[in-house]
N, C-alpha and C. Protein backbone atom coordinates (compact mmCIF):
# COMPACT_ATOMS: atom_id res chain seq x y z
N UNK A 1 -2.55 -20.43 8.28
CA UNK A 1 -3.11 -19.35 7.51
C UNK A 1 -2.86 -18.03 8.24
N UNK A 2 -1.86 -16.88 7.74
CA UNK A 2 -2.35 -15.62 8.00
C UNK A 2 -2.66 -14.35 7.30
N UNK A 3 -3.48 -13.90 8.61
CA UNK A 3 -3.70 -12.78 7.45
C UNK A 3 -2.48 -11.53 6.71
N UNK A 4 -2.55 -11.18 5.91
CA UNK A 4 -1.84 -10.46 5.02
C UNK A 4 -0.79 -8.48 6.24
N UNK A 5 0.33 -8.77 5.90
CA UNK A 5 0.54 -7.50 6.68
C UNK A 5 0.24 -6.30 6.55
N UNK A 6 0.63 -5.23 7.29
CA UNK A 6 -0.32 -3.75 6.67
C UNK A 6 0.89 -3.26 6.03
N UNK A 7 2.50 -3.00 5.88
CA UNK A 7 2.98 -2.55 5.21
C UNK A 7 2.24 -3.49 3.90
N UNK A 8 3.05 -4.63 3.61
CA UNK A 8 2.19 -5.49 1.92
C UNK A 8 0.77 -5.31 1.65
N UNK A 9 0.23 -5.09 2.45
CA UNK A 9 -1.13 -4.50 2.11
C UNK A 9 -1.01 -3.42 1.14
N UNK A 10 -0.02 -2.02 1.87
CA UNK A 10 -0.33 -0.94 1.29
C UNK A 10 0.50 -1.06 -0.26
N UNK A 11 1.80 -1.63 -0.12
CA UNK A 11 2.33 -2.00 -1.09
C UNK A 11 1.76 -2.90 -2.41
N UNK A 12 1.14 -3.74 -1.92
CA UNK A 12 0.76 -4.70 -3.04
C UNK A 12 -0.26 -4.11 -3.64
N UNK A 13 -1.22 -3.69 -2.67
CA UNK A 13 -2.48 -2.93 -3.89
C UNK A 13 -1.86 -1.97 -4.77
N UNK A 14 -0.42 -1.28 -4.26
CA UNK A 14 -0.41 0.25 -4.83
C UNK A 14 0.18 -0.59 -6.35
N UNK A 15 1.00 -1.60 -6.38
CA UNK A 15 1.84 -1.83 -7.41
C UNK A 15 0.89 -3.19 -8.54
N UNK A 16 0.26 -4.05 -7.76
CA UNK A 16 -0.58 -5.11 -8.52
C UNK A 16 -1.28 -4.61 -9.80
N UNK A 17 -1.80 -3.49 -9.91
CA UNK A 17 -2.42 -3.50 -11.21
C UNK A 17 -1.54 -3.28 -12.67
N UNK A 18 -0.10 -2.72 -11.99
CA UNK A 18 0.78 -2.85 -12.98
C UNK A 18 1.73 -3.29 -13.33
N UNK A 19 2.01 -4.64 -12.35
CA UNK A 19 2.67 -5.96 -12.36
C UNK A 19 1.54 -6.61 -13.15
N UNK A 20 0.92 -6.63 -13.13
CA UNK A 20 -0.15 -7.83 -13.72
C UNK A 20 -0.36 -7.55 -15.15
N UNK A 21 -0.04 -5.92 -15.63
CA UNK A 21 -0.72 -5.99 -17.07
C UNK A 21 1.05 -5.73 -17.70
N UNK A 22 1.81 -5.97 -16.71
CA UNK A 22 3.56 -5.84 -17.34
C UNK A 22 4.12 -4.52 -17.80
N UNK A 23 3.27 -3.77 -17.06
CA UNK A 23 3.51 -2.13 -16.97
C UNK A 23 5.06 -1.40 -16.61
N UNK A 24 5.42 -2.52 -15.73
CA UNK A 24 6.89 -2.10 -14.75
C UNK A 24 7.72 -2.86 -15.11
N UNK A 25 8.97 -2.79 -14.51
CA UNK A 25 10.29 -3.53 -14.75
C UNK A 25 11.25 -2.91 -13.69
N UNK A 26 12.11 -3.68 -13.24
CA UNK A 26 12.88 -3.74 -12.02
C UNK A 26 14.00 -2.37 -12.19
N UNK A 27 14.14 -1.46 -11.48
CA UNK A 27 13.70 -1.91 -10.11
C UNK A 27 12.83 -1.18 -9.64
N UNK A 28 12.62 -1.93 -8.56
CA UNK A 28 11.05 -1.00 -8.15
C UNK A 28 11.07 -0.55 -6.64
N UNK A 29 10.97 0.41 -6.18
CA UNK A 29 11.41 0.59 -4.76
C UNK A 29 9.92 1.34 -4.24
N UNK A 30 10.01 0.54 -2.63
CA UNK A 30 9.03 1.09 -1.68
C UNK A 30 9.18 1.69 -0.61
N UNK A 31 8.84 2.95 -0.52
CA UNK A 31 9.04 3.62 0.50
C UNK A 31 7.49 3.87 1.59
N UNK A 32 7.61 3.59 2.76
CA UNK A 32 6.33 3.29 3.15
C UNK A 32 6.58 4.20 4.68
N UNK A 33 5.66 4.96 5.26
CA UNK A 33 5.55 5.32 6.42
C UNK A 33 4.89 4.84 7.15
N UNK A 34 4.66 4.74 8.73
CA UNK A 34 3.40 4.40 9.62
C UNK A 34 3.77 4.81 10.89
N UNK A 35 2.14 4.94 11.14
CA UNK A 35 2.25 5.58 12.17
C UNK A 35 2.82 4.87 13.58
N UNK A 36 2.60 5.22 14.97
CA UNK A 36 3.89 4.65 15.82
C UNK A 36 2.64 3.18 16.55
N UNK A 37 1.85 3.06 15.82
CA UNK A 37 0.67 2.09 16.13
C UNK A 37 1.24 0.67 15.89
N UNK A 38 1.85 1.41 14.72
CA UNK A 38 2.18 0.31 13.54
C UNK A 38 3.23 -0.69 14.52
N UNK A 39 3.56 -0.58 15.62
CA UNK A 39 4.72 -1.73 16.46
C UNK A 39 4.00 -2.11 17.43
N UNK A 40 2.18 -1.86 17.35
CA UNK A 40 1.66 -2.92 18.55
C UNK A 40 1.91 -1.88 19.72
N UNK A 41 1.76 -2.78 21.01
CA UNK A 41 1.10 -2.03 21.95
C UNK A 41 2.61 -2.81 23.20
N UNK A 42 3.19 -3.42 22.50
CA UNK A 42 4.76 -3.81 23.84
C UNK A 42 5.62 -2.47 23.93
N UNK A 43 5.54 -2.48 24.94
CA UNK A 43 7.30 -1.23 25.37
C UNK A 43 8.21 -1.14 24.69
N UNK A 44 8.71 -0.32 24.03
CA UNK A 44 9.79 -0.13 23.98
C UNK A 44 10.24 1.34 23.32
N UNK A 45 11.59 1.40 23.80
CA UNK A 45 12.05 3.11 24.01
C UNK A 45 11.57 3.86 22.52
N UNK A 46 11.76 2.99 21.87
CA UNK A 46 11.47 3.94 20.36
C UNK A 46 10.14 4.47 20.03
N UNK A 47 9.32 3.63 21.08
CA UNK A 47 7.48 4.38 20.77
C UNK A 47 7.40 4.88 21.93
N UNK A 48 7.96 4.92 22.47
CA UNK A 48 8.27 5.84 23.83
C UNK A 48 7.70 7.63 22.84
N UNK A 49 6.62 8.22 23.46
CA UNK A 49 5.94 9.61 23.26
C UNK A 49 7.48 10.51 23.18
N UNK A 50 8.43 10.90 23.78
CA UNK A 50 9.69 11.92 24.25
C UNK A 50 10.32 11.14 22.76
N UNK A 51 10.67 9.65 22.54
CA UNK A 51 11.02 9.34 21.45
C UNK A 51 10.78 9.49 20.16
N UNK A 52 9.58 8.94 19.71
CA UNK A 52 8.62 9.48 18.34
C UNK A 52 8.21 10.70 18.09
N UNK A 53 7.99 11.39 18.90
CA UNK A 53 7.65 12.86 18.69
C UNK A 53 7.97 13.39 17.88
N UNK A 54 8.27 14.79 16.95
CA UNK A 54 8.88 15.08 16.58
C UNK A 54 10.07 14.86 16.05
N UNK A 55 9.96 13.35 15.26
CA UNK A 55 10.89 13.15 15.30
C UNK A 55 10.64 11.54 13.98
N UNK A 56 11.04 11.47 12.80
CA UNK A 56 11.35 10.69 11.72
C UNK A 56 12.12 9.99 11.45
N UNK A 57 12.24 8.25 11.08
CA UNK A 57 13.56 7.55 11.28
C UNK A 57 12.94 6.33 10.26
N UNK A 58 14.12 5.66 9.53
CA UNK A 58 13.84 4.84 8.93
C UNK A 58 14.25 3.47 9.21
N UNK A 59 14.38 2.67 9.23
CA UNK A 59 14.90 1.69 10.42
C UNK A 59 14.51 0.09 9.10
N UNK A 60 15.02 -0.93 10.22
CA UNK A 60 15.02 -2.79 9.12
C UNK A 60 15.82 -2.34 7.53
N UNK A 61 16.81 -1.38 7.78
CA UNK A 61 17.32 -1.27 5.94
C UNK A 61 18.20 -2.50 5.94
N UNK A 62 18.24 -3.84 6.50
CA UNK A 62 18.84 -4.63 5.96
C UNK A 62 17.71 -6.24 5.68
N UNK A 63 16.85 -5.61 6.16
CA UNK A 63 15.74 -6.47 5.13
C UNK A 63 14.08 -6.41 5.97
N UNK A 64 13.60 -5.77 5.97
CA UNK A 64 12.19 -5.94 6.87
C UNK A 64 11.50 -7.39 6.77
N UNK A 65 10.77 -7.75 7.68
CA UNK A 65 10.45 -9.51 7.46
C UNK A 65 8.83 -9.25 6.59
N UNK A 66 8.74 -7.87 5.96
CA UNK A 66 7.19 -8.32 5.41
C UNK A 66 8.08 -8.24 3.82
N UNK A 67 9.09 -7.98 3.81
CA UNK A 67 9.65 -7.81 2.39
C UNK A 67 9.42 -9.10 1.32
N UNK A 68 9.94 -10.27 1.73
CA UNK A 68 8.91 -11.34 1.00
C UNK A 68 7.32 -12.07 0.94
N UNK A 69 6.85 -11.23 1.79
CA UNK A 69 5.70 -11.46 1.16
C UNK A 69 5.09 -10.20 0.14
N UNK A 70 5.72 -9.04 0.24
CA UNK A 70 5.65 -7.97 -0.85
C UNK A 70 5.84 -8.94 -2.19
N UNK A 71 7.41 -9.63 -2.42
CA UNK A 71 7.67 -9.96 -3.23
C UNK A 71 7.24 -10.80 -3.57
N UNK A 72 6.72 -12.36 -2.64
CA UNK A 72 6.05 -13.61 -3.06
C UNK A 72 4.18 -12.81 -3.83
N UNK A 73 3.66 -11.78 -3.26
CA UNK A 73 2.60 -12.16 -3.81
C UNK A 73 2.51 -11.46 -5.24
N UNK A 74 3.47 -10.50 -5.52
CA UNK A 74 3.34 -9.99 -6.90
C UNK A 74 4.30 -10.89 -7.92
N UNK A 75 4.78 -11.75 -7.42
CA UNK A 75 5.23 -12.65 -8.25
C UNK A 75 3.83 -13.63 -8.78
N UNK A 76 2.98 -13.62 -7.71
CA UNK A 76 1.95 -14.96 -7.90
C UNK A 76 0.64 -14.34 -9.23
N UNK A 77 1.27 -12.88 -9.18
CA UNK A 77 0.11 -12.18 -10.06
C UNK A 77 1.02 -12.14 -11.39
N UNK A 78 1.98 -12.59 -11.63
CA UNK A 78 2.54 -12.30 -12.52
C UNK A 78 4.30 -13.28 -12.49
N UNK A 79 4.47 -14.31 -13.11
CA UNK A 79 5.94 -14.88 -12.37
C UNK A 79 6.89 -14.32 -13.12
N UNK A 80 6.86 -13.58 -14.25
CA UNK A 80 7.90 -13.07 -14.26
C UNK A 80 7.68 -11.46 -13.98
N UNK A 81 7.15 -11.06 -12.43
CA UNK A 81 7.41 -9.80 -12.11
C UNK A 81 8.20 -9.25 -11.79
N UNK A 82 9.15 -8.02 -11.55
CA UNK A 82 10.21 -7.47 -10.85
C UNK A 82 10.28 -8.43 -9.63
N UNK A 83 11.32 -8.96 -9.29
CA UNK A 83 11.36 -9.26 -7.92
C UNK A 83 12.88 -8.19 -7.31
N UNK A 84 12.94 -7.58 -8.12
CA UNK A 84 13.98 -6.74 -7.47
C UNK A 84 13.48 -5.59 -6.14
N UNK A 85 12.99 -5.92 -5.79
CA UNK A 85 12.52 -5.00 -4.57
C UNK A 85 13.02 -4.11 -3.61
N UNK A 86 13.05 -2.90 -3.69
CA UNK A 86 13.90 -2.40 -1.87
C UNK A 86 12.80 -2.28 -1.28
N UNK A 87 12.91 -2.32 -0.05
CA UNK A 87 11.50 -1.61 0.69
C UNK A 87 11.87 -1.18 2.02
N UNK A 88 12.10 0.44 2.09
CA UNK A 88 12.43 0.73 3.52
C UNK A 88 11.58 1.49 3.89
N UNK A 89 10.84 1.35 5.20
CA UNK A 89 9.87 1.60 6.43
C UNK A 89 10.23 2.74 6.68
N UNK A 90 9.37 3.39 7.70
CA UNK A 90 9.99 4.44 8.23
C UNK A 90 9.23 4.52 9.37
N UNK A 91 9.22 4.97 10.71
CA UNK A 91 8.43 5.44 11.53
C UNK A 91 8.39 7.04 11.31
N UNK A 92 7.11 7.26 11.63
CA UNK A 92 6.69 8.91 11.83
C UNK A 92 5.80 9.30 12.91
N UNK A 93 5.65 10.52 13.34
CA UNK A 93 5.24 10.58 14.76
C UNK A 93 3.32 11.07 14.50
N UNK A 94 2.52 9.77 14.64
CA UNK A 94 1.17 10.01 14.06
C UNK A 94 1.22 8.60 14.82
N UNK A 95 -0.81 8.61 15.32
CA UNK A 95 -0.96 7.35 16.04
C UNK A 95 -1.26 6.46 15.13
N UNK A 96 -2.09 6.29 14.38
CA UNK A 96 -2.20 5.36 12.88
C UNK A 96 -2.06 5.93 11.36
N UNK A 97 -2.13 4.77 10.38
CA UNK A 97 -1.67 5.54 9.09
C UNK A 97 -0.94 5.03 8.34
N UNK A 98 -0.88 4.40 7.11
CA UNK A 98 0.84 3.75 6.30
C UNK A 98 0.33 4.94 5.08
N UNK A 99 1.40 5.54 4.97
CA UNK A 99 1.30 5.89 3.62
C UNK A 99 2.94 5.52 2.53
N UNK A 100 2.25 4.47 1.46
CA UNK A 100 3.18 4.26 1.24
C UNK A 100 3.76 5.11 -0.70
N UNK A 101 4.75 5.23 -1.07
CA UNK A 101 5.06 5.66 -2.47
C UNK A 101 6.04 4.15 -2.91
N UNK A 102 5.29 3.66 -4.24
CA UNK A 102 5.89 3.21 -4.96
C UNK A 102 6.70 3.56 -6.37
N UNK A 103 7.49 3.18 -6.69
CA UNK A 103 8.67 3.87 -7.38
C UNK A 103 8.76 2.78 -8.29
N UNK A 104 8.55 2.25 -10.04
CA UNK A 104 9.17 1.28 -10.60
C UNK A 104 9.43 1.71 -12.05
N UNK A 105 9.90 1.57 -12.88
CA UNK A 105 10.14 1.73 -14.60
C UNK A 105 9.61 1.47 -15.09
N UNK A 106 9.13 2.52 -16.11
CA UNK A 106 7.77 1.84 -16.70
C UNK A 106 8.79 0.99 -18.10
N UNK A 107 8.14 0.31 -18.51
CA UNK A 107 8.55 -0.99 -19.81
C UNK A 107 8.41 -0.26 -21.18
N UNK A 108 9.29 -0.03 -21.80
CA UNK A 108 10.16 1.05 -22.60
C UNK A 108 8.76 0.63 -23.91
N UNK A 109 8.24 1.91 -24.60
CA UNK A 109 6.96 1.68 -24.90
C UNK A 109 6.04 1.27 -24.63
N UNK A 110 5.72 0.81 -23.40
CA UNK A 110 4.12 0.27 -23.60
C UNK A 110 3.29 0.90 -23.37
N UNK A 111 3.21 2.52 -22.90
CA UNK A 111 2.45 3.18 -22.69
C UNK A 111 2.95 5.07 -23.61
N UNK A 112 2.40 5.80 -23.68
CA UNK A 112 2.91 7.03 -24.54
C UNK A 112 2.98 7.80 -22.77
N UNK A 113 4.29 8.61 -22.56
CA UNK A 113 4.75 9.32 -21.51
C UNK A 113 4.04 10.70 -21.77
N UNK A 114 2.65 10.86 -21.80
CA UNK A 114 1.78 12.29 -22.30
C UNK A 114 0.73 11.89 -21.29
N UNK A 115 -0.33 13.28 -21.66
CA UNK A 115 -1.63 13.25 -20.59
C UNK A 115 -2.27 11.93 -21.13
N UNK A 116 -2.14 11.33 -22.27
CA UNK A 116 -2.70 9.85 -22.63
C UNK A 116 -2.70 8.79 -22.30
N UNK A 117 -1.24 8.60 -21.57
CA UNK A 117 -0.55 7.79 -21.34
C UNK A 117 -0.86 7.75 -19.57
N UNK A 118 -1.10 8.88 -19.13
CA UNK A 118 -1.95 8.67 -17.73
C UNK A 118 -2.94 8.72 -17.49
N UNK A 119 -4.00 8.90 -18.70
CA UNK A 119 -5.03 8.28 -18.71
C UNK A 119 -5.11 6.73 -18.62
N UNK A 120 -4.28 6.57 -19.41
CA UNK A 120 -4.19 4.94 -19.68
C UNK A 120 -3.95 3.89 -18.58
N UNK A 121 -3.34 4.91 -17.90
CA UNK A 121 -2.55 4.66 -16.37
C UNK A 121 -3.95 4.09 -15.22
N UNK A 122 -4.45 5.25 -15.12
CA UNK A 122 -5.51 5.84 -14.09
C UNK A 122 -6.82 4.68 -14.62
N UNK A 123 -6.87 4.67 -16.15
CA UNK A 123 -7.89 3.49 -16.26
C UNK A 123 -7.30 2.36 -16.09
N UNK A 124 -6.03 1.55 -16.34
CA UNK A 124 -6.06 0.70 -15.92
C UNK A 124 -5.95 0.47 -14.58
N UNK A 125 -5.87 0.83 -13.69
CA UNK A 125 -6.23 0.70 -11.84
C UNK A 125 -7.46 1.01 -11.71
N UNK A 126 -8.25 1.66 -12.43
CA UNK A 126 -9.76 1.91 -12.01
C UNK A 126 -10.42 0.50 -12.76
N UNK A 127 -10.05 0.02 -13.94
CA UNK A 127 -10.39 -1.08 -14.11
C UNK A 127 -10.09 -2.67 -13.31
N UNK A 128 -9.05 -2.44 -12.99
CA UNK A 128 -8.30 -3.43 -12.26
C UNK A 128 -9.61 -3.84 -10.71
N UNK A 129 -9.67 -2.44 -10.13
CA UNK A 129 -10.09 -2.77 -9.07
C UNK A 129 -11.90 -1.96 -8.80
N UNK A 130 -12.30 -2.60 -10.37
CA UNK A 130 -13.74 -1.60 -10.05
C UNK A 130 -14.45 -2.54 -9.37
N UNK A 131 -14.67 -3.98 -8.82
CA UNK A 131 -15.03 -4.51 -8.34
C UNK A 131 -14.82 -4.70 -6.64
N UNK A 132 -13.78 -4.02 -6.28
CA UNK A 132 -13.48 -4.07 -5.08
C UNK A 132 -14.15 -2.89 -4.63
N UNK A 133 -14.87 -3.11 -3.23
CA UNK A 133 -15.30 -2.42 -2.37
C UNK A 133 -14.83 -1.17 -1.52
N UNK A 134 -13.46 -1.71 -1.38
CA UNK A 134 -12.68 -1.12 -0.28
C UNK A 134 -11.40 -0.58 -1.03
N UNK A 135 -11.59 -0.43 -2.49
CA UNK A 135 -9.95 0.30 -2.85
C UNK A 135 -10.55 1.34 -3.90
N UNK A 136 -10.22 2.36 -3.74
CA UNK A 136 -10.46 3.67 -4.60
C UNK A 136 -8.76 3.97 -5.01
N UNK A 137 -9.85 4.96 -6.35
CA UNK A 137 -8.07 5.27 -7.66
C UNK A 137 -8.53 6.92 -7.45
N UNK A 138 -7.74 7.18 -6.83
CA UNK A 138 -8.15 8.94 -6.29
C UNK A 138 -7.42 9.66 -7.49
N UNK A 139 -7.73 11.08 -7.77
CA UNK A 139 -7.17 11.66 -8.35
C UNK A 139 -6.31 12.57 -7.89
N UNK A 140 -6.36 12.95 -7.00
CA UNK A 140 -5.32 13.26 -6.11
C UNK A 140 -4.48 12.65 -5.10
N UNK A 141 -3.07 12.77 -4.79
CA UNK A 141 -2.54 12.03 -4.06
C UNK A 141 -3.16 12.05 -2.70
N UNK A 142 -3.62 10.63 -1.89
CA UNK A 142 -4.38 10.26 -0.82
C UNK A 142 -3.40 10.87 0.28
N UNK A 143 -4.09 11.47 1.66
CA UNK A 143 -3.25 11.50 2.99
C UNK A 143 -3.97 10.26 3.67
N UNK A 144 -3.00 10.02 4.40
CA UNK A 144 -3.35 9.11 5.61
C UNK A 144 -4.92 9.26 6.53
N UNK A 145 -4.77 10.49 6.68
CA UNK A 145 -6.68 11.10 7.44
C UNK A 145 -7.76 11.18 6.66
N UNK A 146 -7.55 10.06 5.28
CA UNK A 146 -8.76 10.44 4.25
C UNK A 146 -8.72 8.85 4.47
N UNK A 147 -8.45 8.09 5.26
CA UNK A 147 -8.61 6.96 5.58
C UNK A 147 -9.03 6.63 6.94
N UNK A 148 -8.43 7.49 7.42
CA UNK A 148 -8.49 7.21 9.49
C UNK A 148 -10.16 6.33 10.06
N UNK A 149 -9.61 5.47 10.46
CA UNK A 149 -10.85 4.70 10.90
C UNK A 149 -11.97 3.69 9.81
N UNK A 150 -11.30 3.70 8.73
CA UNK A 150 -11.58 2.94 7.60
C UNK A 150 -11.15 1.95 7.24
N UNK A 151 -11.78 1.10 6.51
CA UNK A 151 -11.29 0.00 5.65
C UNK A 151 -10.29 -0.05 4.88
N UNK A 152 -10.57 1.10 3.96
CA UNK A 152 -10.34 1.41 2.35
C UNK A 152 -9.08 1.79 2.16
N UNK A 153 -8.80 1.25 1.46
CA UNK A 153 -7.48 1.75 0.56
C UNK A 153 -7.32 2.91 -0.17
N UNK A 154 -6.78 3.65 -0.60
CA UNK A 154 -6.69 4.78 -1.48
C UNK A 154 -5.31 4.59 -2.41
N UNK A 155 -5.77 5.13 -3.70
CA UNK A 155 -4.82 4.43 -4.45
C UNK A 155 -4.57 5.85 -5.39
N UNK A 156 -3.42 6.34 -5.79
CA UNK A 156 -2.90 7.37 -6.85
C UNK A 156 -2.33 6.78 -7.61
N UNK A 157 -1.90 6.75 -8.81
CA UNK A 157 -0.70 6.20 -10.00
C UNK A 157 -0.77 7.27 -10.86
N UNK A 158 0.66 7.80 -11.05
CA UNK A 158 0.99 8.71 -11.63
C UNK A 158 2.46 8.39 -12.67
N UNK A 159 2.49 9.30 -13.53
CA UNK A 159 3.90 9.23 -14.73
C UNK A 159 4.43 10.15 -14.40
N UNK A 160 5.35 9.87 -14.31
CA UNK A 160 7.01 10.37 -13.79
C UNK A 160 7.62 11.15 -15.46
N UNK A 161 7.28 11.72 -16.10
CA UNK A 161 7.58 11.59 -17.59
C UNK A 161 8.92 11.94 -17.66
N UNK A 162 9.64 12.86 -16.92
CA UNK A 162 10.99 12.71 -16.99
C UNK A 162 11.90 11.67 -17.49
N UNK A 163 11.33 10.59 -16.24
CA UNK A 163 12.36 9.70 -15.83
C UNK A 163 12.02 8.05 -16.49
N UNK A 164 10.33 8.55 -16.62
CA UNK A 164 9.88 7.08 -17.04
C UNK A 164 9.49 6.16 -16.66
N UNK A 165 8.86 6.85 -15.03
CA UNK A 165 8.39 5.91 -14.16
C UNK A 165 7.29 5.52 -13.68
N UNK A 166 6.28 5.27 -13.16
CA UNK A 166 5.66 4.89 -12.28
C UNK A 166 5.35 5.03 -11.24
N UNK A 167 4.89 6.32 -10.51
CA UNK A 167 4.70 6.62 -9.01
C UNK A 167 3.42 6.36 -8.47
N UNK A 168 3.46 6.03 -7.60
CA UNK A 168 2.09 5.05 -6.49
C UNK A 168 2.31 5.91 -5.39
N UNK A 169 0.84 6.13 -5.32
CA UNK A 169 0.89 6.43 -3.59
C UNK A 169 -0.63 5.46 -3.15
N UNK A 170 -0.10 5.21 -1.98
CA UNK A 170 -1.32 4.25 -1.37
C UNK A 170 -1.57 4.82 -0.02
N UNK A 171 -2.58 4.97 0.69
CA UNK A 171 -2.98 5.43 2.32
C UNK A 171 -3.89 4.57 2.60
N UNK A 172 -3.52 3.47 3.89
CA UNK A 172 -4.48 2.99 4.80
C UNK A 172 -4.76 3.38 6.09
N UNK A 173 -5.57 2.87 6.77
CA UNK A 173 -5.79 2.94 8.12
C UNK A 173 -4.64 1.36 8.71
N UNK A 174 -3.74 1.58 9.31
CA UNK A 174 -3.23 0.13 9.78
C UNK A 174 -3.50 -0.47 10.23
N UNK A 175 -4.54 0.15 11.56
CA UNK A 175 -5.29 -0.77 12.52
C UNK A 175 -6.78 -1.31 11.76
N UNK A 176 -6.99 -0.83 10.63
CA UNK A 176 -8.33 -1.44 10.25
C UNK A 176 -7.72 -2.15 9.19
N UNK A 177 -7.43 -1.45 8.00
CA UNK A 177 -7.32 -1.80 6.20
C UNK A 177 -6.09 -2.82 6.85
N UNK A 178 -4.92 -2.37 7.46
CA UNK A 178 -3.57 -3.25 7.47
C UNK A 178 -3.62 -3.87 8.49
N UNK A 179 -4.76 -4.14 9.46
CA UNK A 179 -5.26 -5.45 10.35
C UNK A 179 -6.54 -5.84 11.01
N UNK A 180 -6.62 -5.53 11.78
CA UNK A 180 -8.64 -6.03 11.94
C UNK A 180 -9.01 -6.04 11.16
N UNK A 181 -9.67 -4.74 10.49
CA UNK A 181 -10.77 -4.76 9.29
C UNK A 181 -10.53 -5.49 8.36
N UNK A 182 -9.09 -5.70 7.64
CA UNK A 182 -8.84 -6.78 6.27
C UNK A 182 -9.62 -8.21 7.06
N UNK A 183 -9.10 -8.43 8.48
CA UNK A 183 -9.30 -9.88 8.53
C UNK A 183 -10.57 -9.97 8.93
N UNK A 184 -11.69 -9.25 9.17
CA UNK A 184 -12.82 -9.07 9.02
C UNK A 184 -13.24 -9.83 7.85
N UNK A 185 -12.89 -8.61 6.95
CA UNK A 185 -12.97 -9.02 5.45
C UNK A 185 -12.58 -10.30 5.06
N UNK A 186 -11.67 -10.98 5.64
CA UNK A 186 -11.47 -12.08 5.00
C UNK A 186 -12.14 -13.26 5.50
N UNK A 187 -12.46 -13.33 6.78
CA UNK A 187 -13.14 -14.03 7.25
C UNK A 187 -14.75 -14.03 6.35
N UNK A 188 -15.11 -12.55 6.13
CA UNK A 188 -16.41 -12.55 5.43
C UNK A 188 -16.81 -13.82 4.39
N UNK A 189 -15.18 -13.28 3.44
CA UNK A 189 -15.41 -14.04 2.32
C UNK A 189 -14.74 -15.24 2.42
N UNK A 190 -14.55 -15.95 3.74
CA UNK A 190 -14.25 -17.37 3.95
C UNK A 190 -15.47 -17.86 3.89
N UNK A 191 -16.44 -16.73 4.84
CA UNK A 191 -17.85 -17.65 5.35
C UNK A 191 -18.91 -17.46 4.56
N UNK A 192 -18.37 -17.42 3.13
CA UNK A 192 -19.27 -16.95 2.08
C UNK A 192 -20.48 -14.90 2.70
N UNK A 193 -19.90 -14.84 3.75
CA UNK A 193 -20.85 -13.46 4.17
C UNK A 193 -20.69 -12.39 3.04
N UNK A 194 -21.60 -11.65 3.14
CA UNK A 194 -21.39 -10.02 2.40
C UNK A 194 -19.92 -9.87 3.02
N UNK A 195 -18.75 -9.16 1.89
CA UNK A 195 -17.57 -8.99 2.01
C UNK A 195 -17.71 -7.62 3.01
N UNK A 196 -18.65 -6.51 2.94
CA UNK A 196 -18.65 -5.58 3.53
C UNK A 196 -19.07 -5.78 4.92
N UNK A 197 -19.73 -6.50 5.40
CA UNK A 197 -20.46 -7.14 6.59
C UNK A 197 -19.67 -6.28 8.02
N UNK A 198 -19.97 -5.56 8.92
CA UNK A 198 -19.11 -5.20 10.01
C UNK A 198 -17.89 -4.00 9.29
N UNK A 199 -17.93 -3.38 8.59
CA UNK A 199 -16.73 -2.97 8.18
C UNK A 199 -17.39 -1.21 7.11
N UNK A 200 -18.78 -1.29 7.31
CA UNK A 200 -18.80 0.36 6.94
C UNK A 200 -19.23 1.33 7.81
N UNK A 201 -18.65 1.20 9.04
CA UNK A 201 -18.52 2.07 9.99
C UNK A 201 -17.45 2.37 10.57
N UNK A 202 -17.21 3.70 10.88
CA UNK A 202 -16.24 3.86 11.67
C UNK A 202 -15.66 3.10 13.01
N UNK A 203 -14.48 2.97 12.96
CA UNK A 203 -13.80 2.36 14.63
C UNK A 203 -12.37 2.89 14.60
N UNK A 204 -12.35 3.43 15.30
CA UNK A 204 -11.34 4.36 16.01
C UNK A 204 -11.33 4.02 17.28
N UNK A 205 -9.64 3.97 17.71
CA UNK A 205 -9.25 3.46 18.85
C UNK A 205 -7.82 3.07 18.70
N UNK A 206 -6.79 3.42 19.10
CA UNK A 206 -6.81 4.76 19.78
C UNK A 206 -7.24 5.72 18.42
């Protein structure tokens, strides 16, 4: 058993509510940032401070290893979902943080490309996830520091009306939402505990 990664974390919440009601269609691309936390705490030259600094890079473009489980779990919400996936990472020079943008087509009528049609949008993710504790449908696009030291997810979905798309933005904390704190959480609701149990307070570190 493990727990879930923090890039697919940020990814899967941002895109699940509209894989599931058949909102999208391939292809669907993820572009995800994090901060230089995001590679753990081993040596090496690229989280090197003189390295990351000032300084933006996108890196695994020939397949990142969380890329199938992006794809295995929105298939499981839906089997015939896009599995066409790109998903390229990026490092940026910040100590924690994923902020990721999802990119997919929306499914030729099923929604009207007007202020209606993102209503329609915005309620279905606020419906999707009014039961969850830890994921908010912001109305403005989330930063990374409206999460820092949190659980919670932050979630935007927006219409592209141009083009016809589907834009997601998602912001976690990596070290909490995209690891400790989820597995907090999951442990909670292994041990039947309150899902929130240990997890509405701040922890920061670094």
């Amino acid at each position: 058993m493990a727990n879930p990664g923090c890039y697919p974390t940020g990814a899967i919440l941002a895109l699940a509510p509209a894989v599931n009601a058949g909102l999208i269609e391939p292809p669907v691309i993820v572009d995800s940032k994090s901060g230089v936390s995001g590679a753990g705490r081993t040596l090496s030259l690229a989280t090197h401070f003189a390295e990351a600094n000032e300084d933006v890079t996108a890196y695994a473009l020939d397949g990142h290893r969380h890329l199938p489980e992006i794809t295995q779990e929105l298939a499981k919400l839906r089997p015939e979902a896009p599995s066409a996936v790109t998903f390229v990472p990026h490092l940026i020079p910040m100590t924690r943080g994923i902020l990721t943008t999802a990119y997919a087509t929306i499914v030729t009528n099923r929604i009207t490309l007007d202020e209606k049609g993102q209503k329609e949008v915005t309620g279905l993710y606020r419906d999707f996830y009014q039961h969850e504790p830890f994921v908010r449908v912001t109305d403005t696009p989330p930063h990374t520091k409206h999460t820092w030291g949190s659980n919670y997810c932050l979630i935007h979905p927006t219409i592209d009306r141009r083009t016809s798309r589907l834009v997601v933005i998602s912001a976690i904390d990596n070290l909490v939402k995209g690891a400790a704190g989820q597995a907090i959480q999951n442990m909670n609701l292994m041990l039947g505990l309150p899902e929130t149990m240990g997890l509405e307070m701040t922890a920061v570190y670094p």
